[in-house]
C-alpha atoms as a PDB file:
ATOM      1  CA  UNK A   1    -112.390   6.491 -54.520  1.00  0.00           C
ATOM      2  CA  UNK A   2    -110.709   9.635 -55.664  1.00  0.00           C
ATOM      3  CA  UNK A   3    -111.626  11.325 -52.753  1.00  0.00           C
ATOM      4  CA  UNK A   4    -109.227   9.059 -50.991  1.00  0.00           C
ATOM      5  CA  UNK A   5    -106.656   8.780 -53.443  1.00  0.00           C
ATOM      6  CA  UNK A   6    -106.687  12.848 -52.829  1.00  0.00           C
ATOM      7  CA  UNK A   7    -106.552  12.754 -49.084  1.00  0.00           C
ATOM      8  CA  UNK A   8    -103.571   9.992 -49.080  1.00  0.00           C
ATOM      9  CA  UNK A   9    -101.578  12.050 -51.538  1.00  0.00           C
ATOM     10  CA  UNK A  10    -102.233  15.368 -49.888  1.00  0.00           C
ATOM     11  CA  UNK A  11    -100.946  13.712 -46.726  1.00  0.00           C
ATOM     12  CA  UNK A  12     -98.156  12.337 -47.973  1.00  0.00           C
ATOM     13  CA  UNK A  13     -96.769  16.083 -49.205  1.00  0.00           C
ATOM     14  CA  UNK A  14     -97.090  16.974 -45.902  1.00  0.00           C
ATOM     15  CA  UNK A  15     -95.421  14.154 -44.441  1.00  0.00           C
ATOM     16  CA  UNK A  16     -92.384  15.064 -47.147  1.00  0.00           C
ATOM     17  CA  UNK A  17     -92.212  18.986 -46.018  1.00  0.00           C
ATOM     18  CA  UNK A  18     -91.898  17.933 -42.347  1.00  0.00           C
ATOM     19  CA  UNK A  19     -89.213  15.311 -43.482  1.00  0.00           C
ATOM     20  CA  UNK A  20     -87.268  18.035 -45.551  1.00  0.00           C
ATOM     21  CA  UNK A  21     -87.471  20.759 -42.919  1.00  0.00           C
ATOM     22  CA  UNK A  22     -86.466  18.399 -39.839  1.00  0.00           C
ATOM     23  CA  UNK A  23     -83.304  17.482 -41.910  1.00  0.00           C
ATOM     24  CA  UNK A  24     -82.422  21.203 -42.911  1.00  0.00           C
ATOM     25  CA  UNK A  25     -82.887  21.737 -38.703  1.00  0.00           C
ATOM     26  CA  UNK A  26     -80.317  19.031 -38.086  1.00  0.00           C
ATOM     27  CA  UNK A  27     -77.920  19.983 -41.056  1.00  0.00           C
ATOM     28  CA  UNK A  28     -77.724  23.735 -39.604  1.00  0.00           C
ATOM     29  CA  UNK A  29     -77.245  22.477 -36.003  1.00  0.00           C
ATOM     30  CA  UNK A  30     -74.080  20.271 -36.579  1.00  0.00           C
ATOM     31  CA  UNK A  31     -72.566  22.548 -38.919  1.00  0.00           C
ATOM     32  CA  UNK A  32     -71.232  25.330 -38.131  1.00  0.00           C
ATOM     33  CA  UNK A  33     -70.988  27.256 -41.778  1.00  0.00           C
ATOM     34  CA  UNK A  34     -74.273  26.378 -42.482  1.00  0.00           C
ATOM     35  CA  UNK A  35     -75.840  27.940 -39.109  1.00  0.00           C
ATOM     36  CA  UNK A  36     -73.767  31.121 -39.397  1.00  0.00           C
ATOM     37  CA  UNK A  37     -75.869  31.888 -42.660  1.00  0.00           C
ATOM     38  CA  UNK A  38     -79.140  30.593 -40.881  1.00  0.00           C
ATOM     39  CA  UNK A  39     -81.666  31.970 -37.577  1.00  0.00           C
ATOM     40  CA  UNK A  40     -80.326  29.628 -35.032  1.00  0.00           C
ATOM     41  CA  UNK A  41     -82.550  28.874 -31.951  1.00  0.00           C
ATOM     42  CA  UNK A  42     -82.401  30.359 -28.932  1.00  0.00           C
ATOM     43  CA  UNK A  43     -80.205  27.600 -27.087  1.00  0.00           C
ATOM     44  CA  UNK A  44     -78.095  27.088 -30.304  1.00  0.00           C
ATOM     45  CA  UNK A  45     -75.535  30.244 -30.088  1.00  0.00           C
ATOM     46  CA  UNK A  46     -74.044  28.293 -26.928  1.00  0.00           C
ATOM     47  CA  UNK A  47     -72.926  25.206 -28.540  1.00  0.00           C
ATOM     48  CA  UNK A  48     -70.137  26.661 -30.700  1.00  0.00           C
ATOM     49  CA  UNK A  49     -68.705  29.368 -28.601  1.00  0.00           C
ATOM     50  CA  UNK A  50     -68.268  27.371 -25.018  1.00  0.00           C
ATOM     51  CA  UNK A  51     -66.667  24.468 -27.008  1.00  0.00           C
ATOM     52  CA  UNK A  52     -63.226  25.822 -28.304  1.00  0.00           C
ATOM     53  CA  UNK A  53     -63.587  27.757 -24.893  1.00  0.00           C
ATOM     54  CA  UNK A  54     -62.840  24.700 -22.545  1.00  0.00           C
ATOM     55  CA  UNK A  55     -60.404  23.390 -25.473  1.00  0.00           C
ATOM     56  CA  UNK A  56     -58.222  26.261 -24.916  1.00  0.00           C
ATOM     57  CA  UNK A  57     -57.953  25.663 -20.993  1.00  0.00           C
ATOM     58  CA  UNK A  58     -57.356  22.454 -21.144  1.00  0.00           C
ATOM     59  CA  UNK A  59     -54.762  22.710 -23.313  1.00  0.00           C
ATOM     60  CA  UNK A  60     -52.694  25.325 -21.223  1.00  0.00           C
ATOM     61  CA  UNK A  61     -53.818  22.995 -18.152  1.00  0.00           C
ATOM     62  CA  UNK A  62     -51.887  20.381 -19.923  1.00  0.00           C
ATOM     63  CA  UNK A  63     -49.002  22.312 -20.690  1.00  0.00           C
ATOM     64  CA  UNK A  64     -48.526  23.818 -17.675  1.00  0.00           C
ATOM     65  CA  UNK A  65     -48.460  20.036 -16.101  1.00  0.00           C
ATOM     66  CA  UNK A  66     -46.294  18.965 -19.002  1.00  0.00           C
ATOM     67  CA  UNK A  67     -43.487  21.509 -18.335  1.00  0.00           C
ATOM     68  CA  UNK A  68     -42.003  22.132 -15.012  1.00  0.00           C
ATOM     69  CA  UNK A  69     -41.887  25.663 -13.532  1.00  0.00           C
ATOM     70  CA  UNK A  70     -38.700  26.927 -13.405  1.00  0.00           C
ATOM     71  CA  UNK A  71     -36.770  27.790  -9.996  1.00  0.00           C
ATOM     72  CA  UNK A  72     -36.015  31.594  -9.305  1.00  0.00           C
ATOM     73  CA  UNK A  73     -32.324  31.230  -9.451  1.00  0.00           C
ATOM     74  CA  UNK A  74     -30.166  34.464  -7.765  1.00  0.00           C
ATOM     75  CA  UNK A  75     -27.064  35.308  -9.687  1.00  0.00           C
ATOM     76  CA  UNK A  76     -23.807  35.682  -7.561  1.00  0.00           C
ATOM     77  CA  UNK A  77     -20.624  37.788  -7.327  1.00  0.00           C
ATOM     78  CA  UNK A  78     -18.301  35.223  -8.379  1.00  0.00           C
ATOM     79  CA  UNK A  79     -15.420  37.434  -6.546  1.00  0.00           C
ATOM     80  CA  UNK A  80     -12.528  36.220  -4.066  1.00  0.00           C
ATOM     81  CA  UNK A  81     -14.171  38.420  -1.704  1.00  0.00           C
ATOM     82  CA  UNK A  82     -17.532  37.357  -2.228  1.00  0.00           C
ATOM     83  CA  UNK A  83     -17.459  34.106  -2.260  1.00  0.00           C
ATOM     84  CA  UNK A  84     -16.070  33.816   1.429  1.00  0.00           C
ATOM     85  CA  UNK A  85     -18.600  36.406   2.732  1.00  0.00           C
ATOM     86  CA  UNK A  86     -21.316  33.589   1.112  1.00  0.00           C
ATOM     87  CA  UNK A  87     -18.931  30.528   2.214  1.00  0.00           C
ATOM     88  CA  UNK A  88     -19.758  28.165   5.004  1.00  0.00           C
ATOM     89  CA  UNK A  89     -18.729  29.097   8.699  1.00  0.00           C
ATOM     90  CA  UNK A  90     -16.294  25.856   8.409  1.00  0.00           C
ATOM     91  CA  UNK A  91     -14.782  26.997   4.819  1.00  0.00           C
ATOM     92  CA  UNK A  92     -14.520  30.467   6.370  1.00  0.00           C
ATOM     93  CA  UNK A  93     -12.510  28.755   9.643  1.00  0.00           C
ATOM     94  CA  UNK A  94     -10.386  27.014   7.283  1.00  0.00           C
ATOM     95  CA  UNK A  95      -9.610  30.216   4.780  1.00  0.00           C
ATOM     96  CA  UNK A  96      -8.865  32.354   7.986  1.00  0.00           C
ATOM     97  CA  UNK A  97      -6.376  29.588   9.593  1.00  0.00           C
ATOM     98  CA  UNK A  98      -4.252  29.169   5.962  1.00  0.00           C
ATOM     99  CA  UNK A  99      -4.244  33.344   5.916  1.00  0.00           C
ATOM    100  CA  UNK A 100      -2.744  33.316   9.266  1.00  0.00           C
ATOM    101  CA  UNK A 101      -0.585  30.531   8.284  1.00  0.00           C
ATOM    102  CA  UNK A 102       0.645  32.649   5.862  1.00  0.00           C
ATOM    103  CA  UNK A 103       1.093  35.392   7.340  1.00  0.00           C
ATOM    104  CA  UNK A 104       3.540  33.698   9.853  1.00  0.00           C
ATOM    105  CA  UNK A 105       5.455  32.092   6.881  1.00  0.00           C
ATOM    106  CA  UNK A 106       6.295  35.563   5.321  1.00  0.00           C
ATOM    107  CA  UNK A 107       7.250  36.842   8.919  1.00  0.00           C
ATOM    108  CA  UNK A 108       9.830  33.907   9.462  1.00  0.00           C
ATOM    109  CA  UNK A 109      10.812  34.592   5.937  1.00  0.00           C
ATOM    110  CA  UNK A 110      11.714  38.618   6.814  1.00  0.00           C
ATOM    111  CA  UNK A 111      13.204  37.648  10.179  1.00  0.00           C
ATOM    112  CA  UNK A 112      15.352  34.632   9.117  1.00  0.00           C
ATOM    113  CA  UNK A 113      16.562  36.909   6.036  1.00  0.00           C
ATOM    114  CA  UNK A 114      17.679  39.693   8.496  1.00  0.00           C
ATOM    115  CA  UNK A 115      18.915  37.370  11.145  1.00  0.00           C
ATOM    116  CA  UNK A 116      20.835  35.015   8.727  1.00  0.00           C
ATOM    117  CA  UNK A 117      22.973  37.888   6.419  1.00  0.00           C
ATOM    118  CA  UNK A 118      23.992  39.357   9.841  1.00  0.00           C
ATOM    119  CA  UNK A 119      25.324  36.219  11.306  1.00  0.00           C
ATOM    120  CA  UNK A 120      27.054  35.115   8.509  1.00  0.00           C
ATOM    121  CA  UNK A 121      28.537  39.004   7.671  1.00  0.00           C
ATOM    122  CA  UNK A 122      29.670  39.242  10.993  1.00  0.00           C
ATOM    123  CA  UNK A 123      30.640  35.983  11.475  1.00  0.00           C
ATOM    124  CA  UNK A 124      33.114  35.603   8.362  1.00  0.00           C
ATOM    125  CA  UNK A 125      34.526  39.014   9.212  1.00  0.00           C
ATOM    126  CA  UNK A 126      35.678  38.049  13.039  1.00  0.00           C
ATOM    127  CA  UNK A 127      37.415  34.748  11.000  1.00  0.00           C
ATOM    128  CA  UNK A 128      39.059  37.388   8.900  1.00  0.00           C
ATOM    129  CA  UNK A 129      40.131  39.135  11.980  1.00  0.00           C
ATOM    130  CA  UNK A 130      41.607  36.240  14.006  1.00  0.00           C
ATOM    131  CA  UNK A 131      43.132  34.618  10.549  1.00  0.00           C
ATOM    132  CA  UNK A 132      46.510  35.738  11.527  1.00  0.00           C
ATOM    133  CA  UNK A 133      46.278  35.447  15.538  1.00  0.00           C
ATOM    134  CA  UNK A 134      49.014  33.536  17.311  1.00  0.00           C
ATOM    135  CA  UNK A 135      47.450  33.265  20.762  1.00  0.00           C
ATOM    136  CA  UNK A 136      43.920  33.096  22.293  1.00  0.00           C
ATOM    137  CA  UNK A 137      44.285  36.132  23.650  1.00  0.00           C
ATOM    138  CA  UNK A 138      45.583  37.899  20.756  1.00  0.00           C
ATOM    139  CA  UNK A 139      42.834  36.741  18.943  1.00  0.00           C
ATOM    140  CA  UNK A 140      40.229  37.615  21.670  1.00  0.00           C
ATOM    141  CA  UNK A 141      41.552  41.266  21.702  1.00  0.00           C
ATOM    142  CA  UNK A 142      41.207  41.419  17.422  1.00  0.00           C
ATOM    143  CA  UNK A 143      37.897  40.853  17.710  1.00  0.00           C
ATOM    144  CA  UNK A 144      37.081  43.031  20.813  1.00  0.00           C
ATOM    145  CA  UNK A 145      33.656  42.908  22.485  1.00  0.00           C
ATOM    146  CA  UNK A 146      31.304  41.445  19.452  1.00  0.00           C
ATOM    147  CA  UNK A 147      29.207  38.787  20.273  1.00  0.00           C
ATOM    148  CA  UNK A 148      29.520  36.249  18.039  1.00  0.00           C
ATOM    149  CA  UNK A 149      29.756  32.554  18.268  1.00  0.00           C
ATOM    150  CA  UNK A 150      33.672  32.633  17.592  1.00  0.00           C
ATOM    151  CA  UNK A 151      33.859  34.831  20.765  1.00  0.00           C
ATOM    152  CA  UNK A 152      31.956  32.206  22.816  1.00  0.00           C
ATOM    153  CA  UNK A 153      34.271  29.430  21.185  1.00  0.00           C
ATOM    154  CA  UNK A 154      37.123  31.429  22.249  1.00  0.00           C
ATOM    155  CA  UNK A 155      36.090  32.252  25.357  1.00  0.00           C
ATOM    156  CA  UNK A 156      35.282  28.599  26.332  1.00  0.00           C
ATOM    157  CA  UNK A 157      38.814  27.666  25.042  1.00  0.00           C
ATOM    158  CA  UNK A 158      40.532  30.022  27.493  1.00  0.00           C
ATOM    159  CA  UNK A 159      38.685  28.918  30.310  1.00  0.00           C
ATOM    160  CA  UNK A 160      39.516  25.325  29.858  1.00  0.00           C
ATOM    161  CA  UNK A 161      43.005  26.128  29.584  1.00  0.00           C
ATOM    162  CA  UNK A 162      42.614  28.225  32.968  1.00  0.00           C
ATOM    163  CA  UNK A 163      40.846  25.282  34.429  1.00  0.00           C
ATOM    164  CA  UNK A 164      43.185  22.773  32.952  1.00  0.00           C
ATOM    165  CA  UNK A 165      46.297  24.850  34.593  1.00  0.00           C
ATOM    166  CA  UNK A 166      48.718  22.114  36.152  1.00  0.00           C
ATOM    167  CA  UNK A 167      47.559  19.316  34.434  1.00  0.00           C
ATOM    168  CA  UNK A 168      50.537  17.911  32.201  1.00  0.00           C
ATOM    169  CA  UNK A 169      48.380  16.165  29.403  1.00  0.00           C
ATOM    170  CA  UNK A 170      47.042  17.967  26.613  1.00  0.00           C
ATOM    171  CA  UNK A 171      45.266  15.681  24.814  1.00  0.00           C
ATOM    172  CA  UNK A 172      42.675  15.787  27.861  1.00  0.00           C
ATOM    173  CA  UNK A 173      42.186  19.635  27.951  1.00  0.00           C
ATOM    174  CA  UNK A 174      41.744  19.368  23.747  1.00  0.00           C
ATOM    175  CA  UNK A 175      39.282  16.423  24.345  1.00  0.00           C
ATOM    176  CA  UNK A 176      37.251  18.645  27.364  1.00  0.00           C
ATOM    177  CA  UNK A 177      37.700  21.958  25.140  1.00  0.00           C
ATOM    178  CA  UNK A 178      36.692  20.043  22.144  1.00  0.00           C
ATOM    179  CA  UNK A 179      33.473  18.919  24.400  1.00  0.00           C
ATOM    180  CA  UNK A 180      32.801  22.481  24.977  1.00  0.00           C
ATOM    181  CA  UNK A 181      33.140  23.324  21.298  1.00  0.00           C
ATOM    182  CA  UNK A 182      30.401  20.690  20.008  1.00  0.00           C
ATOM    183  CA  UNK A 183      27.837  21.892  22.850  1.00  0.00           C
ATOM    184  CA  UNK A 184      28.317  25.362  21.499  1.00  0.00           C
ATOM    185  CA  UNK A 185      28.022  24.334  18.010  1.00  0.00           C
ATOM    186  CA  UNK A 186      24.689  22.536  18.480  1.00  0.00           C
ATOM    187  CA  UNK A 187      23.037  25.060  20.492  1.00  0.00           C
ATOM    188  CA  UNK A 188      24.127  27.594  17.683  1.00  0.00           C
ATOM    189  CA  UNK A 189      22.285  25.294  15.184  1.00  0.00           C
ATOM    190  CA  UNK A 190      19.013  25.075  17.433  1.00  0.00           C
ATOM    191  CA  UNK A 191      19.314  28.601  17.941  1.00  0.00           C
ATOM    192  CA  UNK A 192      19.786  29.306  13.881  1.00  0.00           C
ATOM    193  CA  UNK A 193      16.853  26.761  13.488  1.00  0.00           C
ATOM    194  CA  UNK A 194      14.355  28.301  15.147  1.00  0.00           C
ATOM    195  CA  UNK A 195      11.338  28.878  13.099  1.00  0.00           C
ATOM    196  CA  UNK A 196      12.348  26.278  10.542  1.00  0.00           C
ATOM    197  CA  UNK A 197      10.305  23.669  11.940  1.00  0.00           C
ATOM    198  CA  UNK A 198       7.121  25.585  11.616  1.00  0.00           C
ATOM    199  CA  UNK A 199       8.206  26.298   7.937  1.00  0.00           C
ATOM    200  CA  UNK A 200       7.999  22.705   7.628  1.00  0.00           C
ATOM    201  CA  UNK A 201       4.599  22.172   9.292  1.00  0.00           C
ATOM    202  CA  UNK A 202       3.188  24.836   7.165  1.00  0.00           C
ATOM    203  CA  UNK A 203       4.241  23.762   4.136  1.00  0.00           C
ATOM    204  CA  UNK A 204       3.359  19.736   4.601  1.00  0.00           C
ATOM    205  CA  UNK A 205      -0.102  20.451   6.117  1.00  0.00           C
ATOM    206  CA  UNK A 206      -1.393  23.309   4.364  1.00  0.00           C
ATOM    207  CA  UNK A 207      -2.595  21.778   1.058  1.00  0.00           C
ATOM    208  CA  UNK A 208      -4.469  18.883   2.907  1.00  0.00           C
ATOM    209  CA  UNK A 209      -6.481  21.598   5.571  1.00  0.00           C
ATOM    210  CA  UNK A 210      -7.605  23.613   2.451  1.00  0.00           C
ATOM    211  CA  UNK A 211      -8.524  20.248   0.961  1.00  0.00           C
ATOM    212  CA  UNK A 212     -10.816  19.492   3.785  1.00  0.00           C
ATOM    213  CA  UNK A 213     -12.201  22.995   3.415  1.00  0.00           C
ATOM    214  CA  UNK A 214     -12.967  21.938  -0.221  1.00  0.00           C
ATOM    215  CA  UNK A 215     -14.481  18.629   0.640  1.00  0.00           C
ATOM    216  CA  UNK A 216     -16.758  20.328   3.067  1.00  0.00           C
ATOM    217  CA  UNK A 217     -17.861  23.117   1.104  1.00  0.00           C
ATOM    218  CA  UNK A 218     -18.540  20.676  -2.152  1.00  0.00           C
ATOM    219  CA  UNK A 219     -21.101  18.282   0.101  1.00  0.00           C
ATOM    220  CA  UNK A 220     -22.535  21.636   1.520  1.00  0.00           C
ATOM    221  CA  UNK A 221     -23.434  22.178  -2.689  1.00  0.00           C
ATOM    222  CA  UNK A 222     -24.812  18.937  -3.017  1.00  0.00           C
ATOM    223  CA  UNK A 223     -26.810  19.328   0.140  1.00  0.00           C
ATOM    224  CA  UNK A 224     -27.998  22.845  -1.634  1.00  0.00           C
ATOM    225  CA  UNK A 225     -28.960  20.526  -5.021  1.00  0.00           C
ATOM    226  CA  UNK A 226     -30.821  17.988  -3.411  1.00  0.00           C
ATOM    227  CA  UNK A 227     -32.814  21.360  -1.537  1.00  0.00           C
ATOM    228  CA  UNK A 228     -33.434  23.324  -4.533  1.00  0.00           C
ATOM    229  CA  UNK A 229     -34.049  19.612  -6.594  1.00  0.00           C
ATOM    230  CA  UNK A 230     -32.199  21.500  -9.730  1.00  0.00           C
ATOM    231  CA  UNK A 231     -29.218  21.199 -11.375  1.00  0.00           C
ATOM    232  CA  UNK A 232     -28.662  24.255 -13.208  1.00  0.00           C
ATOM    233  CA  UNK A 233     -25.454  25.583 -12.934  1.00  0.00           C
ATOM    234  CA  UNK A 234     -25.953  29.286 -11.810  1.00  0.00           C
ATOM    235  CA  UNK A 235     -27.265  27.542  -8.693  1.00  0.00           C
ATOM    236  CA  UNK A 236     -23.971  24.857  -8.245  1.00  0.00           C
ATOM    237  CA  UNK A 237     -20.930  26.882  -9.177  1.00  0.00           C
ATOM    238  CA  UNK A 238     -21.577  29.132  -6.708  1.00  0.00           C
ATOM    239  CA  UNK A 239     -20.866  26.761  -3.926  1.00  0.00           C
ATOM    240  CA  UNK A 240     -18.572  24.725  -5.679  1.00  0.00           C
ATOM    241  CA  UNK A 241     -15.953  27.807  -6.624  1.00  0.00           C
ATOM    242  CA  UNK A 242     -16.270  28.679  -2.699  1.00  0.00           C
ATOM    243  CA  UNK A 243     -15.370  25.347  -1.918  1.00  0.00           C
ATOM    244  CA  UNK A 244     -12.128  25.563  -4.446  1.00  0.00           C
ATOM    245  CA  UNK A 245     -10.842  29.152  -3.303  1.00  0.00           C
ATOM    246  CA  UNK A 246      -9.934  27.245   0.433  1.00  0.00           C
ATOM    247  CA  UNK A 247      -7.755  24.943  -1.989  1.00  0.00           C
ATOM    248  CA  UNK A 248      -6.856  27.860  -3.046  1.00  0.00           C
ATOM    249  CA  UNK A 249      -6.057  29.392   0.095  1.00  0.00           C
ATOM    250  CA  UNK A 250      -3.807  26.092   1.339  1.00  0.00           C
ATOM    251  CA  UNK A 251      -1.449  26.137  -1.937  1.00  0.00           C
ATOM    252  CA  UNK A 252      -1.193  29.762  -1.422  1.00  0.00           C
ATOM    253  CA  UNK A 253       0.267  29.344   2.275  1.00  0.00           C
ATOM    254  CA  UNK A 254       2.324  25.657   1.377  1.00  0.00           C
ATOM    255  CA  UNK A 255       4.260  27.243  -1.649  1.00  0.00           C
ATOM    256  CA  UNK A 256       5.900  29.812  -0.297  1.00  0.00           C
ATOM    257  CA  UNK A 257       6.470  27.836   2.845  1.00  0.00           C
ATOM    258  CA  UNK A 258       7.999  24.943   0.756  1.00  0.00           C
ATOM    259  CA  UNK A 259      10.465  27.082  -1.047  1.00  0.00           C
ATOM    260  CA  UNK A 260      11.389  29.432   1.874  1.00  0.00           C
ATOM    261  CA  UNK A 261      12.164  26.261   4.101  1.00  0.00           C
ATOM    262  CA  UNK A 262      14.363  24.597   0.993  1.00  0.00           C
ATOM    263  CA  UNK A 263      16.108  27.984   0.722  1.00  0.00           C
ATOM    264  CA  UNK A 264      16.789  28.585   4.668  1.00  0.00           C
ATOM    265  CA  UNK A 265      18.186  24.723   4.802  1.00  0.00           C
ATOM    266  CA  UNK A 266      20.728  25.878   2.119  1.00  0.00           C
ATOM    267  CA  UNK A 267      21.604  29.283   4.127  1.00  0.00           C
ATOM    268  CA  UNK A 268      21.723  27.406   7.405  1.00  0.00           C
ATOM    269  CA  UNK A 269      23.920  24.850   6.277  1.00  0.00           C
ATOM    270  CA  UNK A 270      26.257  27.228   4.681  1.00  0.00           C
ATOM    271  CA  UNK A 271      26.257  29.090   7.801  1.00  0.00           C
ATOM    272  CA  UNK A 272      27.453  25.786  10.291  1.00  0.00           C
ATOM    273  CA  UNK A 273      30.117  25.073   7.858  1.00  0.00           C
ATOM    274  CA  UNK A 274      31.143  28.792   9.408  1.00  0.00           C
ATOM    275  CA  UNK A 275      30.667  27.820  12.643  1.00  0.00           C
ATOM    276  CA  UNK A 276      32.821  24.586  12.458  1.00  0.00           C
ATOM    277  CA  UNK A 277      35.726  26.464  10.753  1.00  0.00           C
ATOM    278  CA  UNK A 278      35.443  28.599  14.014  1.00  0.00           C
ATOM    279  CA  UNK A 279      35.568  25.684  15.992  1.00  0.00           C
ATOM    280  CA  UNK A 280      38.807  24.333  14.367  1.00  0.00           C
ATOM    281  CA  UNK A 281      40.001  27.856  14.459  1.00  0.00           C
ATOM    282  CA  UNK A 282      39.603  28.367  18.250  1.00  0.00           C
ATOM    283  CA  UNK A 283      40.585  24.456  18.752  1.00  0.00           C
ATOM    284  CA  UNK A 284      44.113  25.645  16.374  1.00  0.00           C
ATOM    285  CA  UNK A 285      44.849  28.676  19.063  1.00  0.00           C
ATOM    286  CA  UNK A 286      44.084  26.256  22.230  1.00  0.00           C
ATOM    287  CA  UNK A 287      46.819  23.888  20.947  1.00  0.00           C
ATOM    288  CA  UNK A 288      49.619  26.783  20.267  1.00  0.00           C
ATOM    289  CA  UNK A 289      48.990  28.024  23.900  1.00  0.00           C
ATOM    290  CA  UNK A 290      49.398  24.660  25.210  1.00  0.00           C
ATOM    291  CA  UNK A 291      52.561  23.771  23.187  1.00  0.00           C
ATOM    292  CA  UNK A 292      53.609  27.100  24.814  1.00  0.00           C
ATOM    293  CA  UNK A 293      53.050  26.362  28.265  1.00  0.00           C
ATOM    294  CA  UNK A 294      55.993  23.684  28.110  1.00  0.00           C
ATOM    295  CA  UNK A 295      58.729  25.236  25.704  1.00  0.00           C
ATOM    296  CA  UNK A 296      59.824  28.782  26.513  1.00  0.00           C
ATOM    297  CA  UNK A 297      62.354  30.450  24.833  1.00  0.00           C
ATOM    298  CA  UNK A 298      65.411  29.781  27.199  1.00  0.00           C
ATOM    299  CA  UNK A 299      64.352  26.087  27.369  1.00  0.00           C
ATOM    300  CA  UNK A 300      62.710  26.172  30.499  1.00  0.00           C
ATOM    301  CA  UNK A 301      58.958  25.500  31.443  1.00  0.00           C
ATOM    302  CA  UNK A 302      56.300  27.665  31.150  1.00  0.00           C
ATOM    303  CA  UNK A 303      53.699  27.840  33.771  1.00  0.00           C
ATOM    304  CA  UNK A 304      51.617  30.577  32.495  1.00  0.00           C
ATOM    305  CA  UNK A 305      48.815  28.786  30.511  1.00  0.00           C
ATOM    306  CA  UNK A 306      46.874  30.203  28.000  1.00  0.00           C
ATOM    307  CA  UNK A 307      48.459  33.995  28.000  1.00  0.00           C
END
């Protein structure tokens, strides 16, 4: 009997030091103080060192998914010059045509200038001239061999009245001299014109081409944004401030157009009011000859028109 008691309670000691050991194996296996100050097993070193290992990928895995590489993005020369070098054949076409446009309207501007004080110098100082004239002829020999339009005026009066010789009524050779006067006049006007017309092109067109130059160079930068599927701005303004240098380029060339034409109207019109007073002047010196043709000064007719 107390051999068995013996054997049971021997066995059950040995059953309890198995129990304790297999727990202090487990405790040092899931815990990772306790197994630093313990002999692991062979396989065990592996467990806590692979672990944070594959953590650490996957988390830069999922922040590299998470945030969106950034596009290389290539700085520009924001520079007038630049910019058209980089600007769309179309926008370049556009720029080019409003340069050349302006370059014709300060060209007009330097030839109408000339053309206009030398006219209007020379023609207010053959009026001067012929101011106190009592004949055609005296007033064709005052003002000698210029060519101006009072010369033409006068010259187409004297060969009315030389045309007109015989013919008793004077209100006809006015009326046909008068004819000749207002054919002179206009063509004078056309001729002072010239050039004024384009002026007026230039200036109403110019702001709408470099408009079109903008529009196409703006949906050229949105084609460019939908490409490049970013909207940061060192990639739009580039395009965008090419497309605004051809609206640029139009109100550079319709300005000055504008306010040149405005100013040449004024010049122009001041200048016919010159050539109408020549008109009445020459149309004054037709009449006296003709009112001499009939009275001479011993009462008799005259027959010698327009001397």
């Amino acid at each position: 009997m107390c051999r068995s008691v013996l054997k049971v309670g021997v066995v059950l000691i040995f059953v309890s030091m198995g129990t304790v050991a297999f727990a202090q194996q487990t405790t040092a296996g899931s815990d990772p103080k306790i197994s630093a100050g313990t002999s692991a097993p062979a396989t065990q070193p592996n467990t806590p060192v692979v672990a944070p290992a594959a953590s650490a990928d996957q988390a830069a895995a999922a922040d590299a998914v998470r945030t969106p590489r950034a596009m290389p993005v290539t700085l520009h020369e924001l520079s007038p010059w630049s910019m058209f070098l980089a600007a769309d054949i179309i926008v370049k076409a556009v720029m080019i045509g409003l340069a050349f446009a302006s370059l014709v309207t300060w060209t007009i501007f330097i030839a109408k200038m000339i053309e206009l004080s030398f006219v209007r110098r020379n023609l207010h100082g053959a009026l001067t001239k012929i101011a106190d004239s009592r004949s055609l002829a005296e007033a064709q020999f005052a003002l000698g061999s210029k060519g101006t339009i009072l010369s033409a005026l006068l010259s187409a009066a004297m060969r009315e009245a030389r045309l007109s010789a015989g013919i008793s009524s004077d209100a006809g050779v006015k009326e046909r001299a008068a004819s000749s006067f207002a054919d002179i006049v206009r063509a004078e006007a056309r001729r002072i014109r010239l050039g004024m017309g384009l002026l007026a092109t230039i200036g109403a067109t110019s702001p709408f081409v470099g408009l079109f130059g903008t529009v196409w160079g703006i949906m050229n930068s949105f084609i460019g944004i939908s490409k490049s599927q970013t909207t940061n701005l060192a990639v739009v303004a580039p395009g965008i401030a090419e497309a605004l240098l051809a609206t640029a380029f139009g109100l550079v060339a319709a300005i000055p157009a504008v306010i040149i034409y405005n100013h040449f109207a004024r010049v122009t019109k001041g200048y016919l009011e010159q050539v109408n007073r020549s008109s009445g002047a020459a149309g004054r010196l037709l009449s006296r000859d003709l009112d001499r043709t009939h009275v001479s000064p011993p009462g008799r007719i005259n027959s010698r028109a327009a001397e």
